[in-house]
PDB file of N, CA and C in Angstrom:
ATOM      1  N   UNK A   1       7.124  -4.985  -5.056  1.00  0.00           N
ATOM      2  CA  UNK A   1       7.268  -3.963  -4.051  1.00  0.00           C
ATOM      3  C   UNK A   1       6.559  -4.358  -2.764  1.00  0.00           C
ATOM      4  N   UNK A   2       5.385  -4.819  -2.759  1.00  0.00           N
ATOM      5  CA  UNK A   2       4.878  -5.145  -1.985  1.00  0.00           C
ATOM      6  C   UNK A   2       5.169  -6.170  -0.796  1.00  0.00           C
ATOM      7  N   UNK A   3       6.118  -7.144  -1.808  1.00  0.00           N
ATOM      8  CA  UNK A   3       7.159  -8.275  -0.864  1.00  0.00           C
ATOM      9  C   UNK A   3       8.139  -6.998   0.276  1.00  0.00           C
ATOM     10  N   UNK A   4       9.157  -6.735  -0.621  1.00  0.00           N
ATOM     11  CA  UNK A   4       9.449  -5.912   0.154  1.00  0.00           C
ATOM     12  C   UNK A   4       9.095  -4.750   1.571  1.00  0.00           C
ATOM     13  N   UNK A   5       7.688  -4.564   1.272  1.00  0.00           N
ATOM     14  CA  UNK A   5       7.417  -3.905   2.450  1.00  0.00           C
ATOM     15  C   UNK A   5       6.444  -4.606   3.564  1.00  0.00           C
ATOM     16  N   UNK A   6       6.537  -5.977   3.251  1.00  0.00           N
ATOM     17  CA  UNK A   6       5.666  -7.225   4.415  1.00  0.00           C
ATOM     18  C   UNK A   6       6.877  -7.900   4.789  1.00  0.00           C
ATOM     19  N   UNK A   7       7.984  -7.925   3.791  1.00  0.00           N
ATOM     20  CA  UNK A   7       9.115  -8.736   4.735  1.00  0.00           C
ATOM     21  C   UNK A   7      10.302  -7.544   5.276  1.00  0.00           C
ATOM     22  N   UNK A   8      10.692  -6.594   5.044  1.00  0.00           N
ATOM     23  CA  UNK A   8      12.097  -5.777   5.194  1.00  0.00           C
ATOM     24  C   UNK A   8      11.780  -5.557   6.568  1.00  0.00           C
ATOM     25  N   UNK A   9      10.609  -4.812   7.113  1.00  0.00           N
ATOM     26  CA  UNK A   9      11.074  -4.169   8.132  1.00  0.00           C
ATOM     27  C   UNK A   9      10.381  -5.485   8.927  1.00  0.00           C
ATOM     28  N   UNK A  10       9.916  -6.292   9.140  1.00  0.00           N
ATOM     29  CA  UNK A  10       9.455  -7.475  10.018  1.00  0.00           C
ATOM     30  C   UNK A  10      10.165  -8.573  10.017  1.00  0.00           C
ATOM     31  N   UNK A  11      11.377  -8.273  10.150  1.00  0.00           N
ATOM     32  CA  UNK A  11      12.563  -9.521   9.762  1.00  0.00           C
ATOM     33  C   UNK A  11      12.254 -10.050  10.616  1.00  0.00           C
ATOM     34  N   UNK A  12      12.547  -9.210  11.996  1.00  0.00           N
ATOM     35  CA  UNK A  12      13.354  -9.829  13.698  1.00  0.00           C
ATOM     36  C   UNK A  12      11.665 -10.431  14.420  1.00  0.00           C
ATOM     37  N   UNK A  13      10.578  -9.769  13.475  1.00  0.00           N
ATOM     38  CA  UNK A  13       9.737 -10.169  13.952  1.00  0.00           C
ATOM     39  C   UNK A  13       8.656  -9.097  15.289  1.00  0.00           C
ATOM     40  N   UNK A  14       9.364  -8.608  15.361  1.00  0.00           N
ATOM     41  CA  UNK A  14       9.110  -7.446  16.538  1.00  0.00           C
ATOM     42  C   UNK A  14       8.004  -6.259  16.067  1.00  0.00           C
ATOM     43  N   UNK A  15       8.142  -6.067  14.690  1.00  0.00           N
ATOM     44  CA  UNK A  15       8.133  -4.812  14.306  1.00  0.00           C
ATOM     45  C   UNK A  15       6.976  -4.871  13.259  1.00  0.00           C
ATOM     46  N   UNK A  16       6.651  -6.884  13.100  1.00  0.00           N
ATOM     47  CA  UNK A  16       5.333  -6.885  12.458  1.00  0.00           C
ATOM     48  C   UNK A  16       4.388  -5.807  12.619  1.00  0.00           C
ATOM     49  N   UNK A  17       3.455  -6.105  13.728  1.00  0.00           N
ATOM     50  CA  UNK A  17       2.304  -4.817  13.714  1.00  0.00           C
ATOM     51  C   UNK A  17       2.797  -3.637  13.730  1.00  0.00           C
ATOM     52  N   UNK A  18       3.723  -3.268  14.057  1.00  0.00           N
ATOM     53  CA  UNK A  18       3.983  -1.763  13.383  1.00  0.00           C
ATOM     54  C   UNK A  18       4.374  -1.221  12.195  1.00  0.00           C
ATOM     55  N   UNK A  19       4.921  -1.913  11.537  1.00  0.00           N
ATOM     56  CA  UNK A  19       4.949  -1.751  10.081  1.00  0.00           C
ATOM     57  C   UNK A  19       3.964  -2.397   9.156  1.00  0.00           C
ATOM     58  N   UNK A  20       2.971  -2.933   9.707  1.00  0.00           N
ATOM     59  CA  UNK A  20       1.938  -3.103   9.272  1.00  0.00           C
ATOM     60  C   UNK A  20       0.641  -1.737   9.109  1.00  0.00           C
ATOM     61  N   UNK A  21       0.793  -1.628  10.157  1.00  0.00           N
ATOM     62  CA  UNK A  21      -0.391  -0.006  10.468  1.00  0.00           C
ATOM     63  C   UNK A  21       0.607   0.994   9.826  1.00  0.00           C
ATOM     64  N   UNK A  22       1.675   1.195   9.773  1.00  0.00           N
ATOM     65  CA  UNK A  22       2.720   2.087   8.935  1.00  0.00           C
ATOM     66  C   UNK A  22       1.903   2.133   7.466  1.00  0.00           C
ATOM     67  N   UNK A  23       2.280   0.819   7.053  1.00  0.00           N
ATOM     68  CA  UNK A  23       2.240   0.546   6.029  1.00  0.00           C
ATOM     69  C   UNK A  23       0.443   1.086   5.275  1.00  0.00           C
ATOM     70  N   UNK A  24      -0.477   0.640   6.536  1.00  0.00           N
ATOM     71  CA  UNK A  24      -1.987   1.058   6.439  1.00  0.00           C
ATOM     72  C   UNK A  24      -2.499   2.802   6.204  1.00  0.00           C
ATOM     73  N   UNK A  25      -1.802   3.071   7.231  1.00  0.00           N
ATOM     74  CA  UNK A  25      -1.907   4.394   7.401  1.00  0.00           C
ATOM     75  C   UNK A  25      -1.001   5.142   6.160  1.00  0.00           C
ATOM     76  N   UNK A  26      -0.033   5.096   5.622  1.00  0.00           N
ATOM     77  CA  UNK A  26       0.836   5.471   4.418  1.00  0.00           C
ATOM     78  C   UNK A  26      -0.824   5.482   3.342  1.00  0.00           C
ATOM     79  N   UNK A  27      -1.120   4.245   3.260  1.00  0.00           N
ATOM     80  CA  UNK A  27      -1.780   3.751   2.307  1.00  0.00           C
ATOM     81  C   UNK A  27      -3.575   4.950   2.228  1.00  0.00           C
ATOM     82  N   UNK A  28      -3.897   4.659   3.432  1.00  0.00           N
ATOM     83  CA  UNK A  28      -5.006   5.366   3.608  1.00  0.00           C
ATOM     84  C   UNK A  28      -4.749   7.065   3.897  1.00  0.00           C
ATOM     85  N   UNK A  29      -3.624   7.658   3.966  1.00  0.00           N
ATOM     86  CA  UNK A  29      -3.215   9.131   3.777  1.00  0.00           C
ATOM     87  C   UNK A  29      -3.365   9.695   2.244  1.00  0.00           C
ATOM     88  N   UNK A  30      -2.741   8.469   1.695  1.00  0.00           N
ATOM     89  CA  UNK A  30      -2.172   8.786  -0.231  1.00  0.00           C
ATOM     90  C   UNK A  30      -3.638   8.364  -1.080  1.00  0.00           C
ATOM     91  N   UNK A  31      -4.503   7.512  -0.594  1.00  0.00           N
ATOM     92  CA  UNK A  31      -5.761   7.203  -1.003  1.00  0.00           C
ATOM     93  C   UNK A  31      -6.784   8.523  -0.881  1.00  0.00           C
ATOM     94  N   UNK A  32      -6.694   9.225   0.191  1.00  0.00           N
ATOM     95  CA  UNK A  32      -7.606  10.315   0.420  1.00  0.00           C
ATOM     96  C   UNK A  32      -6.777  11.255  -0.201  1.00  0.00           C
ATOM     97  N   UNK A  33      -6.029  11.865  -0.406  1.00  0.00           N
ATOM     98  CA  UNK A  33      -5.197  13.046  -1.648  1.00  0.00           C
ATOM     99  C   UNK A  33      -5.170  12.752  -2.665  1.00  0.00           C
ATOM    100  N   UNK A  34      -5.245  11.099  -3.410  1.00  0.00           N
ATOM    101  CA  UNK A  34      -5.455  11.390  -4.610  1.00  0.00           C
ATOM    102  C   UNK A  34      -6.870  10.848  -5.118  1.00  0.00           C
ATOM    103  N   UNK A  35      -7.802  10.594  -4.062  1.00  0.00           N
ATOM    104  CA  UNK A  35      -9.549  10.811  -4.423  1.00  0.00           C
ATOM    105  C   UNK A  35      -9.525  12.016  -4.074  1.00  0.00           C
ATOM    106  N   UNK A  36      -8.770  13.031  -3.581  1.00  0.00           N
ATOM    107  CA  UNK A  36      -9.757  14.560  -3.401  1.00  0.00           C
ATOM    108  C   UNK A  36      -9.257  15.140  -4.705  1.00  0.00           C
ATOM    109  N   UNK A  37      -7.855  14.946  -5.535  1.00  0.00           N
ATOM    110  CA  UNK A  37      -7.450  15.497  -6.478  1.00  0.00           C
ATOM    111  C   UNK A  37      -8.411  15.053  -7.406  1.00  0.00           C
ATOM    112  N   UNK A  38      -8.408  13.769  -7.722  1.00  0.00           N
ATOM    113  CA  UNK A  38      -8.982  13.180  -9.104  1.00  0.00           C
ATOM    114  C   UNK A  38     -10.879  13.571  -9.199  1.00  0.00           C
ATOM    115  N   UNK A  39     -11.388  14.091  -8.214  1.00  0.00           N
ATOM    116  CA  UNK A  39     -12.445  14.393  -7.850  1.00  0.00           C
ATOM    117  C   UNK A  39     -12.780  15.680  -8.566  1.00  0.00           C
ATOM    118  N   UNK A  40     -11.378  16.989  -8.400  1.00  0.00           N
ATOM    119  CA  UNK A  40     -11.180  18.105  -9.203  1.00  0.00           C
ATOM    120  C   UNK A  40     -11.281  17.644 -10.787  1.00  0.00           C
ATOM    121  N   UNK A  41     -10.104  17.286 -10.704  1.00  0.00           N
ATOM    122  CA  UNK A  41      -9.632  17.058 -11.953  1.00  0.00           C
ATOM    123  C   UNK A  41      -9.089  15.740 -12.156  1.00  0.00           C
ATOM    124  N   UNK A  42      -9.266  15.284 -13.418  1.00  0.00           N
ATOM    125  CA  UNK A  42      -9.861  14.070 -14.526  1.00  0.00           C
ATOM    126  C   UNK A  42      -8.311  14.012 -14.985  1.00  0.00           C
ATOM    127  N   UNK A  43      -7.174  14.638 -15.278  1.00  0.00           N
ATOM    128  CA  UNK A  43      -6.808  14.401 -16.173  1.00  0.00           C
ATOM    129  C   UNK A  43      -5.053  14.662 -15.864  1.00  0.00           C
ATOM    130  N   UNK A  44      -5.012  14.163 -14.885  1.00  0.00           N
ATOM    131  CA  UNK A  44      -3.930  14.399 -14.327  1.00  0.00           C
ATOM    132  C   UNK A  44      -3.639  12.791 -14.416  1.00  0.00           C
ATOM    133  N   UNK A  45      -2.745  12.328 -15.094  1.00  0.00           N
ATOM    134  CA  UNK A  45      -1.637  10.639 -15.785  1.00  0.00           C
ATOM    135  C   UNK A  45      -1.320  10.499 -14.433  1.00  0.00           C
ATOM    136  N   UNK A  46      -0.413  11.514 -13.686  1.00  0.00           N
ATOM    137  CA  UNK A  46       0.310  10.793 -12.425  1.00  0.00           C
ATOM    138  C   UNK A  46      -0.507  10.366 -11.407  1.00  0.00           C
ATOM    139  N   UNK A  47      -1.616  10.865 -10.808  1.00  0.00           N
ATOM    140  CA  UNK A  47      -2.153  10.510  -9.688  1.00  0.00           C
ATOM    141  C   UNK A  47      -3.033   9.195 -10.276  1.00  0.00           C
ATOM    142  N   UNK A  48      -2.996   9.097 -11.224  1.00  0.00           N
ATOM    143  CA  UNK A  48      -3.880   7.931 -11.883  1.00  0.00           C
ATOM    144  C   UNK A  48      -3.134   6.407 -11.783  1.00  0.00           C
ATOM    145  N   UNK A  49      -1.511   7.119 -12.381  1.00  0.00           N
ATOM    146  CA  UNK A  49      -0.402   5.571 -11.879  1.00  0.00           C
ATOM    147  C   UNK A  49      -0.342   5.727 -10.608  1.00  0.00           C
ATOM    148  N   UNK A  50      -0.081   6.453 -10.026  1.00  0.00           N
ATOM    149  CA  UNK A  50       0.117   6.338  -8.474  1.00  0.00           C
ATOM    150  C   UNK A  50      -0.650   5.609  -7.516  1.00  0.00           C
ATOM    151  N   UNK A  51      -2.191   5.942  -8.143  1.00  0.00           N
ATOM    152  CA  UNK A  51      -3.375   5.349  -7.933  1.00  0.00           C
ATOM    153  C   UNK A  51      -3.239   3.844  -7.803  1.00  0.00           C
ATOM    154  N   UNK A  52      -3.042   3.372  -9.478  1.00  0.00           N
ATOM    155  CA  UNK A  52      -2.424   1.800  -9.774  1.00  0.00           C
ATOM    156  C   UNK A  52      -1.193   1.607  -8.954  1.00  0.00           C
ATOM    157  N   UNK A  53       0.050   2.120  -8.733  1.00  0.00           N
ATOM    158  CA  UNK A  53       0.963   1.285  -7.921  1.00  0.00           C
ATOM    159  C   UNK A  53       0.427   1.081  -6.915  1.00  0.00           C
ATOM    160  N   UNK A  54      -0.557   2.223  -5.969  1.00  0.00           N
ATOM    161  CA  UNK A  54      -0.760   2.104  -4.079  1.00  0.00           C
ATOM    162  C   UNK A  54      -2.118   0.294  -4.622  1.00  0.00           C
ATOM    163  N   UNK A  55      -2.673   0.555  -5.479  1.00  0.00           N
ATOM    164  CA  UNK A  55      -3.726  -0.808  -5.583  1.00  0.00           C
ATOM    165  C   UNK A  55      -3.004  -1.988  -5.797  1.00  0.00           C
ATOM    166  N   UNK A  56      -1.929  -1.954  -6.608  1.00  0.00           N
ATOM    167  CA  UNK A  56      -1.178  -2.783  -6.788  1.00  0.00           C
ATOM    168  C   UNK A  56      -0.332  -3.265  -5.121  1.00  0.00           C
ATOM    169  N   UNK A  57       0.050  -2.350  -4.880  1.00  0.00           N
ATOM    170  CA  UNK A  57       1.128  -2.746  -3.351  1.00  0.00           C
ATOM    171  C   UNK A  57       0.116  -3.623  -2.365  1.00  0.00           C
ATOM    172  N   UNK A  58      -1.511  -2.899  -2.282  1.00  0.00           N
ATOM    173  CA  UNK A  58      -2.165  -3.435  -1.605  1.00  0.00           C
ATOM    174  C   UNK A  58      -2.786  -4.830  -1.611  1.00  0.00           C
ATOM    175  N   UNK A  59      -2.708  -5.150  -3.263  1.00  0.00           N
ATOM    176  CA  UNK A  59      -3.007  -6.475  -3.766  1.00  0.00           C
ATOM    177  C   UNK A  59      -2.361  -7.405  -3.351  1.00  0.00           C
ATOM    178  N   UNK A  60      -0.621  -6.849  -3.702  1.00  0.00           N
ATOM    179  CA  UNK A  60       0.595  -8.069  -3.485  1.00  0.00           C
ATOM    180  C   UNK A  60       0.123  -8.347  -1.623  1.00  0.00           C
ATOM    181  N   UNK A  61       0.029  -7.173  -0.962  1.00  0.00           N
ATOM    182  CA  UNK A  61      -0.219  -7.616   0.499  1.00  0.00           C
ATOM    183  C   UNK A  61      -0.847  -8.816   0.754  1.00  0.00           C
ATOM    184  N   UNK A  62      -1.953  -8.228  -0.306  1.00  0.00           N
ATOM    185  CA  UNK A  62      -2.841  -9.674   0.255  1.00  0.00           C
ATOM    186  C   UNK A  62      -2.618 -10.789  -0.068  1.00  0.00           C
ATOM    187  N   UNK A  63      -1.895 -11.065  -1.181  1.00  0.00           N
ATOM    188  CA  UNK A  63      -1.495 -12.084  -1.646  1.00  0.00           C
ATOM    189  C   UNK A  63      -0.389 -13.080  -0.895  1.00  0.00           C
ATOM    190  N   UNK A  64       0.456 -12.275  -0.355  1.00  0.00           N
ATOM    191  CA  UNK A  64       1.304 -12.831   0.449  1.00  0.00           C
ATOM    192  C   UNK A  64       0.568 -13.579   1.933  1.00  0.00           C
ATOM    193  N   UNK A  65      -0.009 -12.609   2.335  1.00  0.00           N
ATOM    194  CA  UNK A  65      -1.094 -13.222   3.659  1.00  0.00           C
ATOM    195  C   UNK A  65      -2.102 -13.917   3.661  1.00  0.00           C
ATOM    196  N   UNK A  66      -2.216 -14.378   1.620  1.00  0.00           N
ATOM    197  CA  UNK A  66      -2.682 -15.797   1.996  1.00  0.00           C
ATOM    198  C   UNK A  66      -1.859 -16.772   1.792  1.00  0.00           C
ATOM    199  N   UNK A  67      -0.737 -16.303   1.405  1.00  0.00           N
ATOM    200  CA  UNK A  67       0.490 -17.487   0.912  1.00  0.00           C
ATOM    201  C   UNK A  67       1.141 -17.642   2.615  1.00  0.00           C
ATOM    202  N   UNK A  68       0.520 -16.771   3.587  1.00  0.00           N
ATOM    203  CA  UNK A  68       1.414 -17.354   4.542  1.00  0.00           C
ATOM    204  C   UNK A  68       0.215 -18.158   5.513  1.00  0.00           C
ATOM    205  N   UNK A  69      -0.858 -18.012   5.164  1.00  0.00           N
ATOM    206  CA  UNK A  69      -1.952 -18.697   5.792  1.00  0.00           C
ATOM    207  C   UNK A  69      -1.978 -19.757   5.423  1.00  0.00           C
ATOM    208  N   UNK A  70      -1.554 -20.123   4.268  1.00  0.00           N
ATOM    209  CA  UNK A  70      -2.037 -21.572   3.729  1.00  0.00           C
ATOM    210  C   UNK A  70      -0.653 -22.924   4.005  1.00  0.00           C
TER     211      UNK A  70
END
């Protein structure tokens, strides 16, 4: 998933830094709603995967931006 959202919308090249901070800001909106939920309550499965996919998306990011550094 993460391929997908460092290459789709930055094809033409134009649109890098903005779908980059898109992509940041998405990330850091859904990070603060589900630390204020899980903070309540413990025991809620979904915000817990949700949790793992947004860590996961953020991982592949990085992974790619060192595969394009190197």
């Amino acid at each position: 998933m993460s391929t997908v959202f460092s290459t789709i919308p930055s094809q033409t090249g134009d649109w890098a830094i903005i779908a980059g901070s898109i992509i940041v800001a998405i990330n850091e909106i859904t990070s603060k709603n589900i630390y204020k939920y899980l903070r309540r309550n413990h025991k809620f499965l979904r915000l817990y995967v949700l949790n793992y996919i947004r860590i996961g998306i953020i991982y592949g990011l990085f992974v790619d931006a060192f595969k394009l550094g190197s």
